[in-house]
N, C-alpha and C. Protein backbone atom coordinates (compact mmCIF):
# COMPACT_ATOMS: atom_id res chain seq x y z
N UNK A 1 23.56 38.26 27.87
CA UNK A 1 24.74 38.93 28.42
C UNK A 1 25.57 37.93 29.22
N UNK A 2 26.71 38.09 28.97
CA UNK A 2 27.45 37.18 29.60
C UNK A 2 27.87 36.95 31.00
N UNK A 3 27.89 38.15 31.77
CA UNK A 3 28.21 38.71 33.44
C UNK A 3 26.66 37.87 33.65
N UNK A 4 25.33 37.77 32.94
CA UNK A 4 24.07 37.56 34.23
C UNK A 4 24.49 36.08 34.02
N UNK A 5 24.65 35.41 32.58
CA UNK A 5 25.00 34.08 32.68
C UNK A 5 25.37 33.69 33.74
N UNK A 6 26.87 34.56 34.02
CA UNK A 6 27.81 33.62 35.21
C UNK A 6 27.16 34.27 36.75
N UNK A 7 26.31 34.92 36.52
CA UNK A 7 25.59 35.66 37.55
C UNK A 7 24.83 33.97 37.55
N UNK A 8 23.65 33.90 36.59
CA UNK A 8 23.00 32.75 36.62
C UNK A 8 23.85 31.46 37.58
N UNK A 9 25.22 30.93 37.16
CA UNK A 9 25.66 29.72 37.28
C UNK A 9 26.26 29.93 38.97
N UNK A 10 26.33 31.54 39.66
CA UNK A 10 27.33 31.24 40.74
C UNK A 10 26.16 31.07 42.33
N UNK A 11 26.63 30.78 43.35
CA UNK A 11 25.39 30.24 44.50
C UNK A 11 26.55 30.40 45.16
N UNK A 12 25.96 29.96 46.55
CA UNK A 12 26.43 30.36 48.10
C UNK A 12 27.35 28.62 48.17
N UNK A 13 28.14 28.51 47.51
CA UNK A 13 28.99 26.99 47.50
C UNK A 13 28.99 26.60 48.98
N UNK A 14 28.57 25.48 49.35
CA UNK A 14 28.40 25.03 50.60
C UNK A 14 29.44 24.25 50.86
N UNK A 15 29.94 23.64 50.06
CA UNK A 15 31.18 22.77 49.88
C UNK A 15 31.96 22.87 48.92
N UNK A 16 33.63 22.76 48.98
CA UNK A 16 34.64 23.01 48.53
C UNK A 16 35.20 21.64 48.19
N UNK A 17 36.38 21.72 46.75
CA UNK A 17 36.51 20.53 46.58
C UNK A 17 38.06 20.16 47.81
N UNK A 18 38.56 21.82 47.47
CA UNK A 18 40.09 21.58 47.84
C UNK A 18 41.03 22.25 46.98
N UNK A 19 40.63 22.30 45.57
CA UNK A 19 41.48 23.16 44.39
C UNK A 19 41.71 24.55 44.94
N UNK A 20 42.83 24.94 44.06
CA UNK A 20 43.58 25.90 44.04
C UNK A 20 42.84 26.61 43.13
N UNK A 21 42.46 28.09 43.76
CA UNK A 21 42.26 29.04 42.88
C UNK A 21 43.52 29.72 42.09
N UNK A 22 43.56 29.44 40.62
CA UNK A 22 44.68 29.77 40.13
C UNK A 22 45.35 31.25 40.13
N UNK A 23 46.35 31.93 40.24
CA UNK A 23 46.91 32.89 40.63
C UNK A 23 46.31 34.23 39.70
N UNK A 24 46.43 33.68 38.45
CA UNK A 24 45.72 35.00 37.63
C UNK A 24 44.32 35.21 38.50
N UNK A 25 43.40 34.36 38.13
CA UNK A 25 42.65 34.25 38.93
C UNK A 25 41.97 35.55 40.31
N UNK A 26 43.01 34.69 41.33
CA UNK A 26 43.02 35.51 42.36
C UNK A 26 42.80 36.91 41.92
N UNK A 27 44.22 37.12 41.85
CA UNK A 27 44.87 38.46 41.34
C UNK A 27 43.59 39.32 40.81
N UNK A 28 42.93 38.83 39.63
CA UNK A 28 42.16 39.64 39.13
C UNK A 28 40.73 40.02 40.21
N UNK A 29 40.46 38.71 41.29
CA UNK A 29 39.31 39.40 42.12
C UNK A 29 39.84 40.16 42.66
N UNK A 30 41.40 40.32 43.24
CA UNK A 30 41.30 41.62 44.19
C UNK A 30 41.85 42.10 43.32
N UNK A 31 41.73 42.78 42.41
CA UNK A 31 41.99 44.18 41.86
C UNK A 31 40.50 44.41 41.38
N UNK A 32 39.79 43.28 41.61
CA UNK A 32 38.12 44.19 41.45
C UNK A 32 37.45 44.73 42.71
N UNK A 33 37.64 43.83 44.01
CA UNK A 33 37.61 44.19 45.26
C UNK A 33 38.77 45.61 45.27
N UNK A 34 39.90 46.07 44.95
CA UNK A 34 40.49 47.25 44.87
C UNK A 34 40.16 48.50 44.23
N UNK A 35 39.17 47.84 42.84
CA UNK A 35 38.91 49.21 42.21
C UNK A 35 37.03 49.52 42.55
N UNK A 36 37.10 48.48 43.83
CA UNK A 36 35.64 48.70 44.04
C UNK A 36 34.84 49.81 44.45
N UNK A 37 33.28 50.17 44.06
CA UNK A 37 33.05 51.37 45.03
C UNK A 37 33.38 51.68 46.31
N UNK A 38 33.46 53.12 46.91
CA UNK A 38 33.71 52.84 48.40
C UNK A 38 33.63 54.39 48.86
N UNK A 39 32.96 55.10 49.52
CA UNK A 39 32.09 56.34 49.93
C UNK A 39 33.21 57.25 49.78
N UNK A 40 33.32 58.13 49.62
CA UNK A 40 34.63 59.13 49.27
C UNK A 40 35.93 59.08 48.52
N UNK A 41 35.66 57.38 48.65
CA UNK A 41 36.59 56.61 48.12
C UNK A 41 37.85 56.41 48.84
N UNK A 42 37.26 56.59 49.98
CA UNK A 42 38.18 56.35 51.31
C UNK A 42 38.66 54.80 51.67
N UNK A 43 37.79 54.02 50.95
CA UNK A 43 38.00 52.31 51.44
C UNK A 43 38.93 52.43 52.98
N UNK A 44 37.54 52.38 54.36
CA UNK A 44 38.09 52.42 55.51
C UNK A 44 37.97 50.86 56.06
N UNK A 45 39.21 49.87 55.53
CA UNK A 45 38.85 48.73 55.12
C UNK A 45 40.15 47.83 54.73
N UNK A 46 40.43 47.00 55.40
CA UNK A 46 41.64 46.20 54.97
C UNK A 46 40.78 44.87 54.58
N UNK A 47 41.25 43.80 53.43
CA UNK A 47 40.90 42.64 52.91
C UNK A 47 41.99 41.45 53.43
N UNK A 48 41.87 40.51 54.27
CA UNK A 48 42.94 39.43 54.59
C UNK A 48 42.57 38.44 54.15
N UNK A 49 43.83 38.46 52.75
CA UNK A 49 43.92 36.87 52.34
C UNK A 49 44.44 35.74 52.90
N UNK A 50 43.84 34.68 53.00
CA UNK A 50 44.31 33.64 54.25
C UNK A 50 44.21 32.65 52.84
N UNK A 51 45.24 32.17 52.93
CA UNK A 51 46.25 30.62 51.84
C UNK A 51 46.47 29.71 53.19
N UNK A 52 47.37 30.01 54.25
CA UNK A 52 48.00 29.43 55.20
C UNK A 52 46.61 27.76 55.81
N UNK A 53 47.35 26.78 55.54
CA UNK A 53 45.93 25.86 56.07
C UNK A 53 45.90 25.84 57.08
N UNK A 54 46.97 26.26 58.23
CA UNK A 54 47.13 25.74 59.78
C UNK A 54 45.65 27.14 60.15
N UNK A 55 46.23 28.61 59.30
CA UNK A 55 45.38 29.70 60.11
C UNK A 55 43.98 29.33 59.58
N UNK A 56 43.59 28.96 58.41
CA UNK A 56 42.73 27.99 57.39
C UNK A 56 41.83 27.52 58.80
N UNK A 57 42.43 26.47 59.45
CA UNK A 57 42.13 25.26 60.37
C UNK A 57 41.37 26.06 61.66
N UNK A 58 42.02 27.46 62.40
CA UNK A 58 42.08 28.30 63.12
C UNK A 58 40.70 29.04 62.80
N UNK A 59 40.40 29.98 61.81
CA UNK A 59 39.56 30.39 61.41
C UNK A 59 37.89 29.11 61.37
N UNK A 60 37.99 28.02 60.97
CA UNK A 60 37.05 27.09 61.05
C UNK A 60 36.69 27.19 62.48
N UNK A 61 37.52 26.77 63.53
CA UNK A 61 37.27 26.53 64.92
C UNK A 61 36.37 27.59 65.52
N UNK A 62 36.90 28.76 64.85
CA UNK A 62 35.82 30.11 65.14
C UNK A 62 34.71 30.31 64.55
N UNK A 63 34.61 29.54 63.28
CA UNK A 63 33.43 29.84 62.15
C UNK A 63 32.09 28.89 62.32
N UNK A 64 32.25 28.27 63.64
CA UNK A 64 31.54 27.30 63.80
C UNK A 64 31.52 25.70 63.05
N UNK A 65 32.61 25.89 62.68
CA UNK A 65 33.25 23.99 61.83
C UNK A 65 32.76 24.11 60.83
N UNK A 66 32.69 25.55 59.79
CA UNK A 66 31.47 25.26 58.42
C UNK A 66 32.98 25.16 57.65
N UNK A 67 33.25 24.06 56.83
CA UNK A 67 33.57 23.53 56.06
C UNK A 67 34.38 24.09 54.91
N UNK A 68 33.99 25.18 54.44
CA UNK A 68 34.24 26.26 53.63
C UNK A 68 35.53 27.21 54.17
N UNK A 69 35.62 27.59 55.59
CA UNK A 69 36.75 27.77 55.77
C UNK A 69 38.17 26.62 55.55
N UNK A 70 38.34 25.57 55.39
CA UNK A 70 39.33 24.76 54.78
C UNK A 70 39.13 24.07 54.36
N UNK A 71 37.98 23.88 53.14
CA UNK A 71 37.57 23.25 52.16
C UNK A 71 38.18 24.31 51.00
N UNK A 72 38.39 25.69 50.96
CA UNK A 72 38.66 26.66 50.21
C UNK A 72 39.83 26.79 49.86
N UNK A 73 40.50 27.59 48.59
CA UNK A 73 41.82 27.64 47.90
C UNK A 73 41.89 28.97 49.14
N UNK A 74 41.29 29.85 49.15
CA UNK A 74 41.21 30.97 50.18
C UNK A 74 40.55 31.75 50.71
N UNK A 75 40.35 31.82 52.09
CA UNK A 75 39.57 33.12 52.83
C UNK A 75 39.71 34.46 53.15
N UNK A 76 39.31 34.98 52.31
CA UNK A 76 38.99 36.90 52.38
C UNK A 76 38.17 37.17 53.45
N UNK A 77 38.74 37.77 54.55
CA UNK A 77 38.18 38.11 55.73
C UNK A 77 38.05 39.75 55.24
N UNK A 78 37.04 40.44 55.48
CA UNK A 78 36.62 41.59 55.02
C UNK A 78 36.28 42.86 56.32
N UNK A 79 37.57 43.49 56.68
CA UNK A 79 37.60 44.07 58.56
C UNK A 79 37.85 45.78 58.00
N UNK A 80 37.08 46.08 58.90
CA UNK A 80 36.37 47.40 59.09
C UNK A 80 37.49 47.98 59.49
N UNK A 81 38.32 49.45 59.36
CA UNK A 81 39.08 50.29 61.04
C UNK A 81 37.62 50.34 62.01
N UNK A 82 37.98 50.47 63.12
CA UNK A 82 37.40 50.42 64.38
C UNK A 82 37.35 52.25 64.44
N UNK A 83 38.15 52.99 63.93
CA UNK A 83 38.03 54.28 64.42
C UNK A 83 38.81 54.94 62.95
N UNK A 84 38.06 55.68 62.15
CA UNK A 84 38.52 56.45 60.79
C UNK A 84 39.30 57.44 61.58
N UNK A 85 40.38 57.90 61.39
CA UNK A 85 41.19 58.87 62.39
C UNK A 85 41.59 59.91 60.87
N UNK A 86 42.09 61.23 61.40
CA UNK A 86 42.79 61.98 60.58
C UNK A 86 43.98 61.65 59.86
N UNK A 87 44.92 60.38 60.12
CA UNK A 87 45.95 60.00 59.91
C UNK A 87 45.30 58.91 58.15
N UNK A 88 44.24 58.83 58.24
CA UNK A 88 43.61 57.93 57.50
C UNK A 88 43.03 58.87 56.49
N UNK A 89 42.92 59.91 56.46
CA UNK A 89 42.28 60.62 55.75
C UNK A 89 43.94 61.44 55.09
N UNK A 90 44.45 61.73 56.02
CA UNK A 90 45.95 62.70 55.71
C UNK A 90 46.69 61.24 54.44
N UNK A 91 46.80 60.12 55.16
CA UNK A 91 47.05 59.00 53.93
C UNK A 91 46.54 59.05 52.80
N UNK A 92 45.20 59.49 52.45
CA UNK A 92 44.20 59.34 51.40
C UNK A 92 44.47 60.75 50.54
N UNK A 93 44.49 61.65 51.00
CA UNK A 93 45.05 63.28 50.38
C UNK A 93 45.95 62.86 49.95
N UNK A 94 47.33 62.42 50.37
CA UNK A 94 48.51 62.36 50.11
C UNK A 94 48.59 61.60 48.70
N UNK A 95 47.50 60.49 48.45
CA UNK A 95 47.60 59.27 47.57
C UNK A 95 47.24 59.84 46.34
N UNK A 96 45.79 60.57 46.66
CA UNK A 96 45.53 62.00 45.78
C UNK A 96 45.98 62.36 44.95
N UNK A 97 46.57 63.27 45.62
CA UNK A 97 48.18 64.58 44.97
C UNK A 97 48.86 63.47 44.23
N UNK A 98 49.23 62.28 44.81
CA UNK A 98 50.47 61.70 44.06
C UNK A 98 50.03 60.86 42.49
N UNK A 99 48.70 60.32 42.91
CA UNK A 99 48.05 60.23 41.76
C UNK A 99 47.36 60.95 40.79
N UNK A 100 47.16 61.65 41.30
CA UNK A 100 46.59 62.58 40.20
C UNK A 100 47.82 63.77 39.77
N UNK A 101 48.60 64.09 40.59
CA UNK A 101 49.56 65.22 40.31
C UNK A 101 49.12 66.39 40.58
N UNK A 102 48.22 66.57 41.59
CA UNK A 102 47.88 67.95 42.24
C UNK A 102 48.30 68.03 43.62
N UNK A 103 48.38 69.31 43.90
CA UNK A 103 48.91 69.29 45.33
C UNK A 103 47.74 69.48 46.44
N UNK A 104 48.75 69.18 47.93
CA UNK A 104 47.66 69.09 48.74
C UNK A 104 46.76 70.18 48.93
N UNK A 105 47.27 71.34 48.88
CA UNK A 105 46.85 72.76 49.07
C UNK A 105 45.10 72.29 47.83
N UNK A 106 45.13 72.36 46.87
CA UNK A 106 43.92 72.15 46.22
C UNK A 106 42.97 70.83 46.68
N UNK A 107 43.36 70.30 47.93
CA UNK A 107 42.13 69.05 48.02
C UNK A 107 41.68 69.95 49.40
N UNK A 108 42.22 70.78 49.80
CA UNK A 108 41.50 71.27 51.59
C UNK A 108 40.43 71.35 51.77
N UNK A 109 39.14 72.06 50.54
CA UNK A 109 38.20 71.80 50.64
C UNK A 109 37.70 70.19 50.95
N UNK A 110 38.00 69.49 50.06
CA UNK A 110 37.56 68.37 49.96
C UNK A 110 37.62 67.91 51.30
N UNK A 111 39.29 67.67 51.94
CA UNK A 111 39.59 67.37 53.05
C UNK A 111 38.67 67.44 54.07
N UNK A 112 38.26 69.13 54.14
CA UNK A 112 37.44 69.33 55.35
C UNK A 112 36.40 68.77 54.89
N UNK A 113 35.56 68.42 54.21
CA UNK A 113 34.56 67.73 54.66
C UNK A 113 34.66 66.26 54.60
N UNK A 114 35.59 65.88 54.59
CA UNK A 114 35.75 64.30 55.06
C UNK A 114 36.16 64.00 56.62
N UNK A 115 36.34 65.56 57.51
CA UNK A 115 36.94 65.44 58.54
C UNK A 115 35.96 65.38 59.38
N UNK A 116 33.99 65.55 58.78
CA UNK A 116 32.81 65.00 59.65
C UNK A 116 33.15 63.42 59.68
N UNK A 117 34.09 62.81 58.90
CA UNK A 117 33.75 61.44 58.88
C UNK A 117 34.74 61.11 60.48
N UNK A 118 35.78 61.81 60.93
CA UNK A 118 36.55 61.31 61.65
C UNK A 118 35.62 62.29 63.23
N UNK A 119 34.71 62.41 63.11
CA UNK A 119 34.35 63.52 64.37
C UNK A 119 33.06 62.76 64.25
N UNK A 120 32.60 61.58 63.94
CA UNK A 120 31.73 60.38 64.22
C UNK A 120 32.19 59.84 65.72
N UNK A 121 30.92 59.37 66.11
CA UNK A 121 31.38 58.60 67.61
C UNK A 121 32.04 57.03 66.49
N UNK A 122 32.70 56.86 67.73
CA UNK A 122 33.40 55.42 67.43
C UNK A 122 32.24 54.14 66.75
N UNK A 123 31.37 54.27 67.50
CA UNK A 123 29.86 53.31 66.78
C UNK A 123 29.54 53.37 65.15
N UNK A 124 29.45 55.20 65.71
CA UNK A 124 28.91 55.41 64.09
C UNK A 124 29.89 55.41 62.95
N UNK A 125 31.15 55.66 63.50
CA UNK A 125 32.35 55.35 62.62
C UNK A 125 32.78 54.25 61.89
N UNK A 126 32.32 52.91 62.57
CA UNK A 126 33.00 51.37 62.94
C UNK A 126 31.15 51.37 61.72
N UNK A 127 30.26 51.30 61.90
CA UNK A 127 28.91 50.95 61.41
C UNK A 127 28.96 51.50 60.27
N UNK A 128 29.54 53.27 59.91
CA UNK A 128 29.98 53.18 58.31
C UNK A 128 30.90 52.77 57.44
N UNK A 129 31.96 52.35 57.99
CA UNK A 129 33.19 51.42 57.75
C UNK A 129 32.54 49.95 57.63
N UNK A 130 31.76 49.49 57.94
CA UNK A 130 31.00 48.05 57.62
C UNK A 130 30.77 48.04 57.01
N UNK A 131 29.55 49.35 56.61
CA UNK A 131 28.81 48.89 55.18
C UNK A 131 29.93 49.11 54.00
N UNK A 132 30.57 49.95 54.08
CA UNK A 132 31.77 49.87 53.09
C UNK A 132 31.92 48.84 52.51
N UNK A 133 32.35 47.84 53.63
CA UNK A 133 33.01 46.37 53.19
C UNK A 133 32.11 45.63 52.38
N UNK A 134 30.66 45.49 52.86
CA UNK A 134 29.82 45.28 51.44
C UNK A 134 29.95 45.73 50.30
N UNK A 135 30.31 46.60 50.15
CA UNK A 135 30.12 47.08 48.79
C UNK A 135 31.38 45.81 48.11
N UNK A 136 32.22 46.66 48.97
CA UNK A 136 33.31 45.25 48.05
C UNK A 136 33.61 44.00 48.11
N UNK A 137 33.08 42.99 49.20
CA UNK A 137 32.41 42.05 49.26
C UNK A 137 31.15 41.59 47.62
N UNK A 138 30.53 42.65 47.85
CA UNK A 138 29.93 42.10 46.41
C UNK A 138 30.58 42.39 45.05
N UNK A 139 31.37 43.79 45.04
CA UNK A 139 32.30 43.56 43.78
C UNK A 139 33.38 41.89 43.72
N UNK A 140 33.61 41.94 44.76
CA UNK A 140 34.00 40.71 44.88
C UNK A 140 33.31 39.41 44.46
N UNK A 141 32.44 39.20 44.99
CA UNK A 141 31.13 37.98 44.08
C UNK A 141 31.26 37.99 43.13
N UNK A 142 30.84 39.40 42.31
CA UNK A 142 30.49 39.09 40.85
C UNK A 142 32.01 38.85 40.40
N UNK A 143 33.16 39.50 40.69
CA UNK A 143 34.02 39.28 39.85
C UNK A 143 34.53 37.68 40.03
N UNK A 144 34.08 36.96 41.46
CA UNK A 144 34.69 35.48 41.41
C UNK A 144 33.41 35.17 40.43
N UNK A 145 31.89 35.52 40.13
CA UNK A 145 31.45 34.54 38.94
C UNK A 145 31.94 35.03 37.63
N UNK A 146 32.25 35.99 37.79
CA UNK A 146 32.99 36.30 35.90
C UNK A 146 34.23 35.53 35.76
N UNK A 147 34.63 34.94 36.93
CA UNK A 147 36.50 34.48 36.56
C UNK A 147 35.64 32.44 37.03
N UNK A 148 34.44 32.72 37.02
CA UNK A 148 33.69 31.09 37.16
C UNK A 148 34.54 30.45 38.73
N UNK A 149 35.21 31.27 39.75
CA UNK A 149 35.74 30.84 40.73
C UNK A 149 34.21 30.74 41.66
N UNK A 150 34.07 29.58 42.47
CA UNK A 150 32.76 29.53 43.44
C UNK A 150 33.32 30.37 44.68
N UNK A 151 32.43 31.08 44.95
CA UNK A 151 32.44 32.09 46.25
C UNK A 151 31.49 32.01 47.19
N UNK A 152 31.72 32.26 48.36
CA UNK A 152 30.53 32.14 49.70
C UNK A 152 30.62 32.98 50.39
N UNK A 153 29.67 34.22 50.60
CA UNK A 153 30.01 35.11 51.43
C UNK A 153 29.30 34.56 52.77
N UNK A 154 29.87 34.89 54.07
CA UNK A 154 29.62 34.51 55.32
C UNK A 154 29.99 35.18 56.33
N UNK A 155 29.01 35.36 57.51
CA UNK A 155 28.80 36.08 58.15
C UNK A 155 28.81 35.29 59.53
N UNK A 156 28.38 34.05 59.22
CA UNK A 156 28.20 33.11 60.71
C UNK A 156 29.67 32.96 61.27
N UNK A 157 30.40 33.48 62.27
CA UNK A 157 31.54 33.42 62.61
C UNK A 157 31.34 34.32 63.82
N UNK A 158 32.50 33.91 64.92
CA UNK A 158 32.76 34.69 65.95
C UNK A 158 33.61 35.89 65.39
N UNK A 159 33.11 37.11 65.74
CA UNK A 159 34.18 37.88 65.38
C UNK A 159 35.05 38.09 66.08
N UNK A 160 34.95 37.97 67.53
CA UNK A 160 36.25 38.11 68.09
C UNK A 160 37.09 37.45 68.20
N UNK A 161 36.41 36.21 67.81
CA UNK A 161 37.36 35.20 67.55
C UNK A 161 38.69 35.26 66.20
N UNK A 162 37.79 35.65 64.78
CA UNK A 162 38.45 35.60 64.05
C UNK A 162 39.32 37.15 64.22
N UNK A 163 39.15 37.65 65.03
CA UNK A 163 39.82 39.14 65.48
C UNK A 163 41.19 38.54 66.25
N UNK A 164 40.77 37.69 66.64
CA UNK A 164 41.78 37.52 67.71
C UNK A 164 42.89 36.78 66.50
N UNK A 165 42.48 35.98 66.12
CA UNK A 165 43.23 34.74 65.11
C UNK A 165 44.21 35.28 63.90
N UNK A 166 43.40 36.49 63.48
CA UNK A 166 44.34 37.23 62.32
C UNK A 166 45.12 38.38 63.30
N UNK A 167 44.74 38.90 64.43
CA UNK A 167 45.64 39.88 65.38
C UNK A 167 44.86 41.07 64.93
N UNK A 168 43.71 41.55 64.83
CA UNK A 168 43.23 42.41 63.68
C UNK A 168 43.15 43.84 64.71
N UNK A 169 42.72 43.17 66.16
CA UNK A 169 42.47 44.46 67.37
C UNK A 169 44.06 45.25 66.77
N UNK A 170 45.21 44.27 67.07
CA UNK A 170 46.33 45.37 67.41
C UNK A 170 46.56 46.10 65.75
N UNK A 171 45.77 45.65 64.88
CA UNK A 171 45.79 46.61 63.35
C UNK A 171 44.78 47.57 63.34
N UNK A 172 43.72 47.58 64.87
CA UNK A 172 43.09 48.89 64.38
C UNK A 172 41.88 48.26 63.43
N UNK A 173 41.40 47.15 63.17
CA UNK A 173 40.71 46.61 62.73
C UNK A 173 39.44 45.55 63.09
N UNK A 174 38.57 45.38 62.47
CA UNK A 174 37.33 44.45 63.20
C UNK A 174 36.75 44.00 62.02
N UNK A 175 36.53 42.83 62.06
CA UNK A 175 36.36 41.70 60.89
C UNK A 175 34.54 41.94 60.76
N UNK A 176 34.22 42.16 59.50
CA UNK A 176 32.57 42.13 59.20
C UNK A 176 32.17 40.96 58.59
N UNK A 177 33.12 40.52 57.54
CA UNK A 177 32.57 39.04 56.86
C UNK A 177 33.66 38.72 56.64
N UNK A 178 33.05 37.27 55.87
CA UNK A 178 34.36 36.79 54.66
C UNK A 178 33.65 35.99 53.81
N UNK A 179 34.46 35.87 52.65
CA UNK A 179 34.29 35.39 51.55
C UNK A 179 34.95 34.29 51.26
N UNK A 180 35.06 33.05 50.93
CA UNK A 180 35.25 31.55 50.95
C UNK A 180 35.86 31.41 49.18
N UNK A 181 36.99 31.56 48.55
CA UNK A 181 36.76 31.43 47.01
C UNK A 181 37.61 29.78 47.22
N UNK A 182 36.71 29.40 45.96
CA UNK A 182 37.68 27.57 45.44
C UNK A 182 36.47 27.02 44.65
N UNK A 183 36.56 26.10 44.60
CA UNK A 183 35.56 25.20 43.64
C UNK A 183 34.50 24.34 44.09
N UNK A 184 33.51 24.48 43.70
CA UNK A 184 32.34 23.55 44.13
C UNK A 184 32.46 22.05 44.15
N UNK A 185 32.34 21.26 45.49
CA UNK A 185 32.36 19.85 45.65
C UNK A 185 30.93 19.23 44.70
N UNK A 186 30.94 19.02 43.93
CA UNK A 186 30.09 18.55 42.85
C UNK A 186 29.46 17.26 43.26
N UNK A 187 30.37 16.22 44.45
CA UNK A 187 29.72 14.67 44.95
C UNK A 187 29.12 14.92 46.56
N UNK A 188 29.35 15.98 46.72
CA UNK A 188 28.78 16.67 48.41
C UNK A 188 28.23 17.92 48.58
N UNK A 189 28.30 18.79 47.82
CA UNK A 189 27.35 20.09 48.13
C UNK A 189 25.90 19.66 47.72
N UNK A 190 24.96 19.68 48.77
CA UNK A 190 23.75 19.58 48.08
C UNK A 190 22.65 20.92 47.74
N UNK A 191 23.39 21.64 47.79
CA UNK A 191 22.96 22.54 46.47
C UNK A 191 23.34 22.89 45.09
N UNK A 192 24.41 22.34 44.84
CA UNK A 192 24.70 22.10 43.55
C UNK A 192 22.87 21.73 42.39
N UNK A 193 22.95 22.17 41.38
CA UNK A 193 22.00 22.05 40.50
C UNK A 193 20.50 22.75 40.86
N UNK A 194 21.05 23.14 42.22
CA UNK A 194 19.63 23.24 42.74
C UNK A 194 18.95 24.72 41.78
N UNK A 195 17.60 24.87 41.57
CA UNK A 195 17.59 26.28 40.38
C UNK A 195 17.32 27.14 41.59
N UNK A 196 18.02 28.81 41.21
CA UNK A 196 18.54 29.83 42.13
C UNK A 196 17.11 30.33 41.65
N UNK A 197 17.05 31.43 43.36
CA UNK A 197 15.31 31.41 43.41
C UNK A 197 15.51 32.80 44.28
N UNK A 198 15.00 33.53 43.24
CA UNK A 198 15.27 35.63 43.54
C UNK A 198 13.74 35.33 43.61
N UNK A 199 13.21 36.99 43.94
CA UNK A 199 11.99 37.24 43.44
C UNK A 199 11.98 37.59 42.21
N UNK A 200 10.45 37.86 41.66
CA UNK A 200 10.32 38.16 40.03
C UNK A 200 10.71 39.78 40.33
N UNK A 201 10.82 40.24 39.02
CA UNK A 201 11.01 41.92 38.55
C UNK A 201 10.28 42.39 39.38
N UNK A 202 8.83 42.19 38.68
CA UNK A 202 7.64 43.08 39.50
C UNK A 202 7.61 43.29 41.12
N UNK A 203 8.24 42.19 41.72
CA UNK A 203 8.33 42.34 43.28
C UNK A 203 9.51 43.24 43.70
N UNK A 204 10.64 43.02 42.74
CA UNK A 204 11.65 43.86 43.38
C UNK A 204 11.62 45.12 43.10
N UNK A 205 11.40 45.24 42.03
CA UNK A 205 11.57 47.08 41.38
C UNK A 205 10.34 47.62 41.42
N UNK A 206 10.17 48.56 41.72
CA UNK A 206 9.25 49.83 41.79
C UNK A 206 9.71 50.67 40.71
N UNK A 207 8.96 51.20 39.64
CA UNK A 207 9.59 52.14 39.24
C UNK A 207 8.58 53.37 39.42
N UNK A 208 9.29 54.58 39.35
CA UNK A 208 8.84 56.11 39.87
C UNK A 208 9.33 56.54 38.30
């Protein structure tokens, strides 16, 4: 199969050459990060693409100097809302109706029970809005190894830092990861070639 192939060939790129991830490219990971899973299908979740090298440079200083922030064509910072509100849900009905061509009056059921999601304490709100971002964080992976772009997801970073750097508090937002896409330094990553090392079947799966 061809997806485990490039499953096979993609790793945590430690080093970047500097190339440009080409625009089709891009484009096509975030419309896989867009059509990704996401719990109601609420995606409570903004994606910031960072091109800019100066904010590039900015983001490193916070990331602890790892390399990958401006060694990269670009950084996908992957930020949570801080608080799912009714205004976020009234957005999501609305998108609904307009996509599908039904009116609001037929989603109310639905509505109300998405309105336990906004009557969460702020913790538990902000903590299911995280895991969200995984989900598309990893639609994201696989689709940078199907398009053969090297990707690094990363977590080692100040977040308030990189909160502060993209302005994310005054968007109502809080940064969970990011993702590093560009090309593998082939004369300096020393994991390059190295063979990728899962557990076997038998350890991971249980079957019932």
């Amino acid at each position: 199969m061809e997806l485990l192939e490039k499953l096979n060939w993609r790793y945590a790129t430690k080093r970047m050459n500097g190339q440009q991830v080409p625009q089709e490219k891009l484009d096509n990971i975030l419309e896989a990060i867009r059509l990704s899973a996401s719990s109601a299908g609420l995606q409570p979740y903004k994606v910031i693409v960072v091109s800019d090298p100066a904010t590039k440079e900015k983001l490193k200083a916070v990331g602890y100097n790892q390399p990958q922030f401006t060694e990269a064509s670009h950084v996908l910072v992957f930020a949570a809302f801080d608080k799912l509100t009714m205004q976020h849900v009234d957005d999501y009905m609305q998108n609904i109706a307009t996509t599908r061509n039904v009116s609001l009056e037929s989603l109310a059921d639905f509505k109300a029970r998405l309105e336990g999601f906004t009557a969460q304490s702020a913790e538990q709100n902000f903590a299911w809005a995280a895991r969200q971002t995984y989900i598309a964080l990893g639609t994201a992976l696989v689709a940078a190894a199907y398009e053969q772009v090297d990707a690094t997801p990363m977590e080692g970073f100040s977040n308030d830092g990189v909160d502060e750097v993209l302005g994310l508090k005054e968007k109502g937002l809080k940064s969970v990861s990011v993702l590093t896409l560009g090309y593998r330094d082939e004369a300096n990553d020393y994991l390059l070639g190295a063979k990728k090392v899962r557990k076997a079947k038998a350890d991971l799966f249980e079957m019932v």
